[in-house]
N, C-alpha and C. Protein backbone atom coordinates (compact mmCIF):
# COMPACT_ATOMS: atom_id res chain seq x y z
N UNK A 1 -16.66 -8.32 -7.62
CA UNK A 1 -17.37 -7.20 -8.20
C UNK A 1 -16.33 -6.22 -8.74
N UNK A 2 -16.49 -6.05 -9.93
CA UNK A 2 -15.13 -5.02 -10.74
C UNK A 2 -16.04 -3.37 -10.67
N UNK A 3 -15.59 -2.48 -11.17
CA UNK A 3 -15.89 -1.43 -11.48
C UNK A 3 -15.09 -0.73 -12.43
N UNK A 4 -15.49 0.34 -13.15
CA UNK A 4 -15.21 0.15 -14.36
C UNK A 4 -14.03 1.82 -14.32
N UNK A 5 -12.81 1.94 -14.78
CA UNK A 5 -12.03 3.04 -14.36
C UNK A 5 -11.56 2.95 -15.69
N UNK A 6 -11.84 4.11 -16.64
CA UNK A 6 -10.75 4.49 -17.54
C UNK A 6 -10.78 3.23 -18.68
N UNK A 7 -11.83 2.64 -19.15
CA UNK A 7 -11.91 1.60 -19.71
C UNK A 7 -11.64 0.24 -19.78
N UNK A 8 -11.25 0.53 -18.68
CA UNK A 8 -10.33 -1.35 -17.80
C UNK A 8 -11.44 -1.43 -16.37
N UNK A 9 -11.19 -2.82 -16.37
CA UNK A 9 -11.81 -3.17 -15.21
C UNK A 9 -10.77 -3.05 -13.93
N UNK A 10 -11.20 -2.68 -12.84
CA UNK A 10 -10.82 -2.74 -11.54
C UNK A 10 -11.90 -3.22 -10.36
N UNK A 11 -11.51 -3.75 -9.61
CA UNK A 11 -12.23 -4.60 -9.29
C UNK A 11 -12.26 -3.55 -7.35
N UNK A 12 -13.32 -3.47 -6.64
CA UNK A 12 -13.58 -2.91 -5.62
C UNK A 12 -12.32 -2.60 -4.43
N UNK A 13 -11.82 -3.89 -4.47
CA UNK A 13 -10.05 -4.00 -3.58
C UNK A 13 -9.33 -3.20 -4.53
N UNK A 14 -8.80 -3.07 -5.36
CA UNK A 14 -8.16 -2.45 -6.37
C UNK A 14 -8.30 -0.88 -6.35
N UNK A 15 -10.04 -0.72 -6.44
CA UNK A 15 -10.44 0.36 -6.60
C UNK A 15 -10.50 1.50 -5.13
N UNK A 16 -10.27 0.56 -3.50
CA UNK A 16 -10.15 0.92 -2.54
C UNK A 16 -8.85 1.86 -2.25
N UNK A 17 -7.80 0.55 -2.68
CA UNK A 17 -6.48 0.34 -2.15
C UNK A 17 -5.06 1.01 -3.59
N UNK A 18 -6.06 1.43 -4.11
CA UNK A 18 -4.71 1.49 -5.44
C UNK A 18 -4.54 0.36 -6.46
N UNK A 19 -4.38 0.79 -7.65
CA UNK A 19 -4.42 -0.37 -8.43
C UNK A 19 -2.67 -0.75 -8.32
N UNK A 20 -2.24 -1.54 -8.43
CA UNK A 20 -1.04 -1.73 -7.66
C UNK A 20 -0.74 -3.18 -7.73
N UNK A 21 0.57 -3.64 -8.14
CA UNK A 21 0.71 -4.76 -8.55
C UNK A 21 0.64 -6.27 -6.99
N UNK A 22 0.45 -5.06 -5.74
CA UNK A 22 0.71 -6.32 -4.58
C UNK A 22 -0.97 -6.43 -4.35
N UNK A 23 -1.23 -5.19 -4.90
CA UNK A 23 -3.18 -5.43 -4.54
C UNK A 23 -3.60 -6.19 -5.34
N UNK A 24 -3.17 -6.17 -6.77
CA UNK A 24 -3.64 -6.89 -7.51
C UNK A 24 -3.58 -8.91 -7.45
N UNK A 25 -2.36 -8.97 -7.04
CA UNK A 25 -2.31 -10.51 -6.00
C UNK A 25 -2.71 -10.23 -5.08
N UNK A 26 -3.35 -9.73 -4.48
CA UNK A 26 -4.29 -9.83 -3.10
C UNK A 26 -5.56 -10.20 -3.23
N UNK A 27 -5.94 -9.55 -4.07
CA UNK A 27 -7.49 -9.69 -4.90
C UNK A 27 -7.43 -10.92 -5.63
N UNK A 28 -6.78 -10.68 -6.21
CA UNK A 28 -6.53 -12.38 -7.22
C UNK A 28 -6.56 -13.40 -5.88
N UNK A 29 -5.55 -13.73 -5.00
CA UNK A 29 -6.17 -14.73 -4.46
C UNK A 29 -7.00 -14.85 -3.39
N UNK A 30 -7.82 -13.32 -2.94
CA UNK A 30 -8.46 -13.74 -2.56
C UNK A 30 -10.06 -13.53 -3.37
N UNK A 31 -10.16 -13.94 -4.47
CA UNK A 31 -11.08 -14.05 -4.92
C UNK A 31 -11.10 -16.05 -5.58
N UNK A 32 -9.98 -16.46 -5.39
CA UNK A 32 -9.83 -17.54 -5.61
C UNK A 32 -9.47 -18.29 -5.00
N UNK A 33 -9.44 -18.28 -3.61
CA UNK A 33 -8.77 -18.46 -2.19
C UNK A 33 -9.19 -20.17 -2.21
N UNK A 34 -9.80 -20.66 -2.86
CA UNK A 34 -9.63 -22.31 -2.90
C UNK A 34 -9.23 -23.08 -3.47
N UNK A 35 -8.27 -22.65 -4.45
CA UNK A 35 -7.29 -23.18 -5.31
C UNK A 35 -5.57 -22.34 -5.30
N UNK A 36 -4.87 -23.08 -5.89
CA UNK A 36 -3.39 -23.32 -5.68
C UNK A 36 -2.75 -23.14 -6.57
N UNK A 37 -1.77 -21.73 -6.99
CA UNK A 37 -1.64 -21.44 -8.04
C UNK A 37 0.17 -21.38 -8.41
N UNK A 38 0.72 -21.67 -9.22
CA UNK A 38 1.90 -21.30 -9.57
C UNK A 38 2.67 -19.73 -9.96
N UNK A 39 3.06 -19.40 -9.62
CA UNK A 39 3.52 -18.00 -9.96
C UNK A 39 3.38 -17.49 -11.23
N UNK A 40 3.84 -18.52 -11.97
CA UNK A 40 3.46 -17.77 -13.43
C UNK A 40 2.25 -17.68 -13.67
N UNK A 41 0.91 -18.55 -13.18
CA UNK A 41 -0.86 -18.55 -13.17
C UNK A 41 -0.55 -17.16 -11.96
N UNK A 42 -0.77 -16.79 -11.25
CA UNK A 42 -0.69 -15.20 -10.61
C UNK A 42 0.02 -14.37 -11.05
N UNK A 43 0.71 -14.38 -11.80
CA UNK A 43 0.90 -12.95 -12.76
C UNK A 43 0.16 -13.10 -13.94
N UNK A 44 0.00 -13.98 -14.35
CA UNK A 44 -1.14 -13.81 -15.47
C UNK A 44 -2.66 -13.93 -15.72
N UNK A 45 -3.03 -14.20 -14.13
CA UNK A 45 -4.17 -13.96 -13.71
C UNK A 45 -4.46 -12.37 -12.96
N UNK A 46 -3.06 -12.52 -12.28
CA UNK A 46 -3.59 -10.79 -11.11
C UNK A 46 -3.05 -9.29 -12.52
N UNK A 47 -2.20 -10.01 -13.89
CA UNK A 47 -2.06 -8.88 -14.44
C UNK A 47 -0.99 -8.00 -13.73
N UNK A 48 -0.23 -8.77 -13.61
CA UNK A 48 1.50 -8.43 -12.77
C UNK A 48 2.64 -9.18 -13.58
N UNK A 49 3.51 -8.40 -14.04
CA UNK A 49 4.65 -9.12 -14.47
C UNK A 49 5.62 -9.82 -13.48
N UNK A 50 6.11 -10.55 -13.97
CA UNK A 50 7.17 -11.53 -13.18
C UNK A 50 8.15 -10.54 -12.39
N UNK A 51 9.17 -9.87 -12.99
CA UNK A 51 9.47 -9.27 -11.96
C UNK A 51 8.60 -8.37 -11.13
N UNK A 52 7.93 -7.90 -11.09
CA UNK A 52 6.79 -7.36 -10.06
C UNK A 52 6.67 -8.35 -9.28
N UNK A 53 6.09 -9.29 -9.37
CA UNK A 53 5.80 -10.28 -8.23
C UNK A 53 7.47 -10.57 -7.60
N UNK A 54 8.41 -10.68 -8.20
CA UNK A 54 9.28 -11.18 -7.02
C UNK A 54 9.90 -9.93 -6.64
N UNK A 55 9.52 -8.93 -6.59
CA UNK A 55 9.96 -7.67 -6.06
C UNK A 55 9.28 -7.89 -4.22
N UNK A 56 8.10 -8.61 -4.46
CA UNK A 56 7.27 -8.06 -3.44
C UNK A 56 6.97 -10.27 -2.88
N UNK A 57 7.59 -10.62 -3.52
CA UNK A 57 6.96 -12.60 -3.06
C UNK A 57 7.79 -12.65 -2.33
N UNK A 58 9.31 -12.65 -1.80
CA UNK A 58 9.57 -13.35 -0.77
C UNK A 58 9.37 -12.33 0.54
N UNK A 59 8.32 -11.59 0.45
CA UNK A 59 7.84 -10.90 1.60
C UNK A 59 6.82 -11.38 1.92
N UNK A 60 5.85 -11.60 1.28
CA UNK A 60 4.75 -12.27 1.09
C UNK A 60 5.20 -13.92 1.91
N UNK A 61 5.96 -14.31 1.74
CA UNK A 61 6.16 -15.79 2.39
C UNK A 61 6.69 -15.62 3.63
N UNK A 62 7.79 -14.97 3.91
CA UNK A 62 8.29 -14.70 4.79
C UNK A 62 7.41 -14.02 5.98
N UNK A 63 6.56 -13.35 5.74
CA UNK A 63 5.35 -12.67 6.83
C UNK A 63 4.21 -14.08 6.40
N UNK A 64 4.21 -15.42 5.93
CA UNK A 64 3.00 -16.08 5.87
C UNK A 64 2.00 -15.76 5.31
N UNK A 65 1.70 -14.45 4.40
CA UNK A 65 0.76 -14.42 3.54
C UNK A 65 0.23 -15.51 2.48
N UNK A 66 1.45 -16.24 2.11
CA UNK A 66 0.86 -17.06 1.40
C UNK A 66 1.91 -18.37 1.38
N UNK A 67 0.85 -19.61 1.49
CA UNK A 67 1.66 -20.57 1.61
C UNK A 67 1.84 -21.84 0.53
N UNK A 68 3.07 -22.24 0.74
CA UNK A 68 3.39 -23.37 -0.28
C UNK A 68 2.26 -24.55 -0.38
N UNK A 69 1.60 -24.89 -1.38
CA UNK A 69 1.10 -26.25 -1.25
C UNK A 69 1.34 -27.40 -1.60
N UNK A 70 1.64 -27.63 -2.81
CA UNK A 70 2.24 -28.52 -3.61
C UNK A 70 2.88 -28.54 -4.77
N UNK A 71 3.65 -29.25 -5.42
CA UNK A 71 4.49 -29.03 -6.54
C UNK A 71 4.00 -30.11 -7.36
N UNK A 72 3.82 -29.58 -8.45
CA UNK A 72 3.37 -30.32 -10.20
C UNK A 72 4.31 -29.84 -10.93
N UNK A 73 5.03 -31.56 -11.21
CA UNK A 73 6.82 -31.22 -12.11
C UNK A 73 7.37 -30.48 -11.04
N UNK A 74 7.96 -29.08 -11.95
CA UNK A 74 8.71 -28.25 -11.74
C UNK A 74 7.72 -27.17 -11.35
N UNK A 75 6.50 -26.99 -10.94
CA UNK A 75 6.15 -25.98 -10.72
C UNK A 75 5.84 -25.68 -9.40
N UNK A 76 5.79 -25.23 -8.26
CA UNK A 76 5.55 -24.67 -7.10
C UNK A 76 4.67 -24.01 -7.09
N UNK A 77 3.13 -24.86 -6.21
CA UNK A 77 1.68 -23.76 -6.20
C UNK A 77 2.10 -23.14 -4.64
N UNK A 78 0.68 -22.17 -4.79
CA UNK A 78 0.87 -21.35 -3.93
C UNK A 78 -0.22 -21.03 -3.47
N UNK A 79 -1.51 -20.86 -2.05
CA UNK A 79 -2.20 -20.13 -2.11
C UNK A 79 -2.12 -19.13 -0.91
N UNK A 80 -3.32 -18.06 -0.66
CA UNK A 80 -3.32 -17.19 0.18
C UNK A 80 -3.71 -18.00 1.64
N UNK A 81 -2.74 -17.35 2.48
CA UNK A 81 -3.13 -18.47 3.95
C UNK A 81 -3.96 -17.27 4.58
N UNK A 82 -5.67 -18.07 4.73
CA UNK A 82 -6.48 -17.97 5.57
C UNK A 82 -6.01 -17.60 6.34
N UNK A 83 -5.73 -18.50 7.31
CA UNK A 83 -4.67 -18.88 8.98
C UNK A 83 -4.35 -17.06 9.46
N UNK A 84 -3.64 -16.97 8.23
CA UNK A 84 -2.92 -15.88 8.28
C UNK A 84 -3.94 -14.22 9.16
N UNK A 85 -3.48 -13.71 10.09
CA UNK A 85 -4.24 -12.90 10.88
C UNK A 85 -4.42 -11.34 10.10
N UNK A 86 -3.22 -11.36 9.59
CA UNK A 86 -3.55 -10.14 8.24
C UNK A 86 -4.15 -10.52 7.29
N UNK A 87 -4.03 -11.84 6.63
CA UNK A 87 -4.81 -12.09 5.40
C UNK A 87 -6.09 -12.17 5.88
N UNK A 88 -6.96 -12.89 7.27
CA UNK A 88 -8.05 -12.71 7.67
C UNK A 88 -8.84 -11.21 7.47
N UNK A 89 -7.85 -10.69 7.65
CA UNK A 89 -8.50 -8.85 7.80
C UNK A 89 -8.74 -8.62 6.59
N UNK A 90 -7.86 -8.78 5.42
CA UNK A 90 -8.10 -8.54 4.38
C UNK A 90 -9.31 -9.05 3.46
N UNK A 91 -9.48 -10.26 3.95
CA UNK A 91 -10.40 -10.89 3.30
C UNK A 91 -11.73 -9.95 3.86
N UNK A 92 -12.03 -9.93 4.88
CA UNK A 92 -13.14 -8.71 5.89
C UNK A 92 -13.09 -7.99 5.34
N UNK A 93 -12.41 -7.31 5.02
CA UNK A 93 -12.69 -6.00 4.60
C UNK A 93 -12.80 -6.04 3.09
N UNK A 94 -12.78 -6.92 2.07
CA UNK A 94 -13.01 -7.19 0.55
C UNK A 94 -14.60 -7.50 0.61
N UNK A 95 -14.46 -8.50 2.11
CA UNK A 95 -16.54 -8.72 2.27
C UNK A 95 -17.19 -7.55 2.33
N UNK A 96 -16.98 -6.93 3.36
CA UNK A 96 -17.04 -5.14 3.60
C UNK A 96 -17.49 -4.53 2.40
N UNK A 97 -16.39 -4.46 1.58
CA UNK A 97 -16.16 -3.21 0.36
C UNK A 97 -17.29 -4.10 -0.88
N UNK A 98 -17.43 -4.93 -0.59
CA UNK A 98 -18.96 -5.79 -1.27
C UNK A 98 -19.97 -4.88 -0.61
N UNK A 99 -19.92 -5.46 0.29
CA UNK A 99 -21.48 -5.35 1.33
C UNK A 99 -21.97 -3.56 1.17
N UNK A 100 -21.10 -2.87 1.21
CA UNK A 100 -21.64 -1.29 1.05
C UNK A 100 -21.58 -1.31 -0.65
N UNK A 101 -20.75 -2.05 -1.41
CA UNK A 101 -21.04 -0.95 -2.56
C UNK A 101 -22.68 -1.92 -3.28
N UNK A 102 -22.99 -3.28 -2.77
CA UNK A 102 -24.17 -3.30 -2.84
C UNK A 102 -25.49 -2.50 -1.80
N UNK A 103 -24.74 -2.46 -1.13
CA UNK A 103 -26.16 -1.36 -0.26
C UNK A 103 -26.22 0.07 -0.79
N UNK A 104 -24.89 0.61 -1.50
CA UNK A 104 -24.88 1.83 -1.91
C UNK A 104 -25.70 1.68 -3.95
N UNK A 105 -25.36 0.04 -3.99
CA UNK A 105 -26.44 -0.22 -5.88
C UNK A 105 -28.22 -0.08 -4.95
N UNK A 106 -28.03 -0.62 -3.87
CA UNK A 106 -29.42 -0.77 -3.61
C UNK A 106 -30.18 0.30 -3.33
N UNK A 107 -29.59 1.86 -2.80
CA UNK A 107 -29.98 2.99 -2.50
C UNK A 107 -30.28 3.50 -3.75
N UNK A 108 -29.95 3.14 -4.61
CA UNK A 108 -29.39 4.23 -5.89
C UNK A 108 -28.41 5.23 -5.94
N UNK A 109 -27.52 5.22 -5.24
CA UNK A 109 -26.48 5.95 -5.25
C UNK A 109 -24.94 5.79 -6.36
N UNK A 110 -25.21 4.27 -7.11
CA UNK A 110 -24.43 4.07 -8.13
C UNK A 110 -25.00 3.52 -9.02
N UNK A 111 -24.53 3.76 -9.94
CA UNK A 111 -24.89 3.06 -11.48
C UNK A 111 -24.40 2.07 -11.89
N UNK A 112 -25.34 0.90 -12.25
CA UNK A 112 -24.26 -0.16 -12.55
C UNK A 112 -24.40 -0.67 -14.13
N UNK A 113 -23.25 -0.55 -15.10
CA UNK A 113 -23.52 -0.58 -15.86
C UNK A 113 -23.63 -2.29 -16.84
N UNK A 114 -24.54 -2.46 -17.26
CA UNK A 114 -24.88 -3.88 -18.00
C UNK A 114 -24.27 -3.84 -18.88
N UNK A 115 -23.78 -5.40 -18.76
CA UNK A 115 -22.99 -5.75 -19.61
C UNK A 115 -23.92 -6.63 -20.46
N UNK A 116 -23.50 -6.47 -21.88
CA UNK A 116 -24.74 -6.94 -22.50
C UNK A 116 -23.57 -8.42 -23.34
């Protein structure tokens, strides 16, 4: 679920946590958390440049956030590890930040605007 800031989309995690290039791979995979991505497909999916991501990736591996899966050619995928006891939380709380901002569309307390 995105929401709409300043003419760009941001998406509810984003819009919680800061739009921010480590939130933005957070959200990215966990909105895609069943597929296996190469670094260059997560910066050009989460909208992070390359150096951005390796400012902040071998932290990300090193704490197990995200793990190696397999290699095609030369490329090295990658996805977000479940397993992982922080990535668990995170994922909770992205269900969370769903679950109220639809109970808060269902009150009428936000506007949601159609996309036509």
């Amino acid at each position: 679920m995105t929401l709409h800031k300043f003419g760009q989309d941001v998406s509810l995690f984003a819009g919680f946590f800061g739009d921010y290039p480590i939130i933005r791979v957070f959200d990215f995979l966990i909105e895609n958390d069943i597929f296996d991505y190469s670094k260059k497909d997560i910066c050009k999916n989460a909208g992070v440049s390359w150096n951005s991501l390796e400012t902040f990736w071998p932290k990300l591996e090193e704490k197990n956030m995200v793990v190696f899966t397999r290699k095609v050619g030369k490329a090295c995928l990658y996805k977000l590890n479940k397993e992982n006891p922080v990535a668990k939380q995170l994922i909770k709380l992205d269900n969370q930040l769903v679950m109220l901002s639809l109970e808060e569309i269902s009150n009428g307390k936000e506007k949601v605007k159609a996309l036509a």
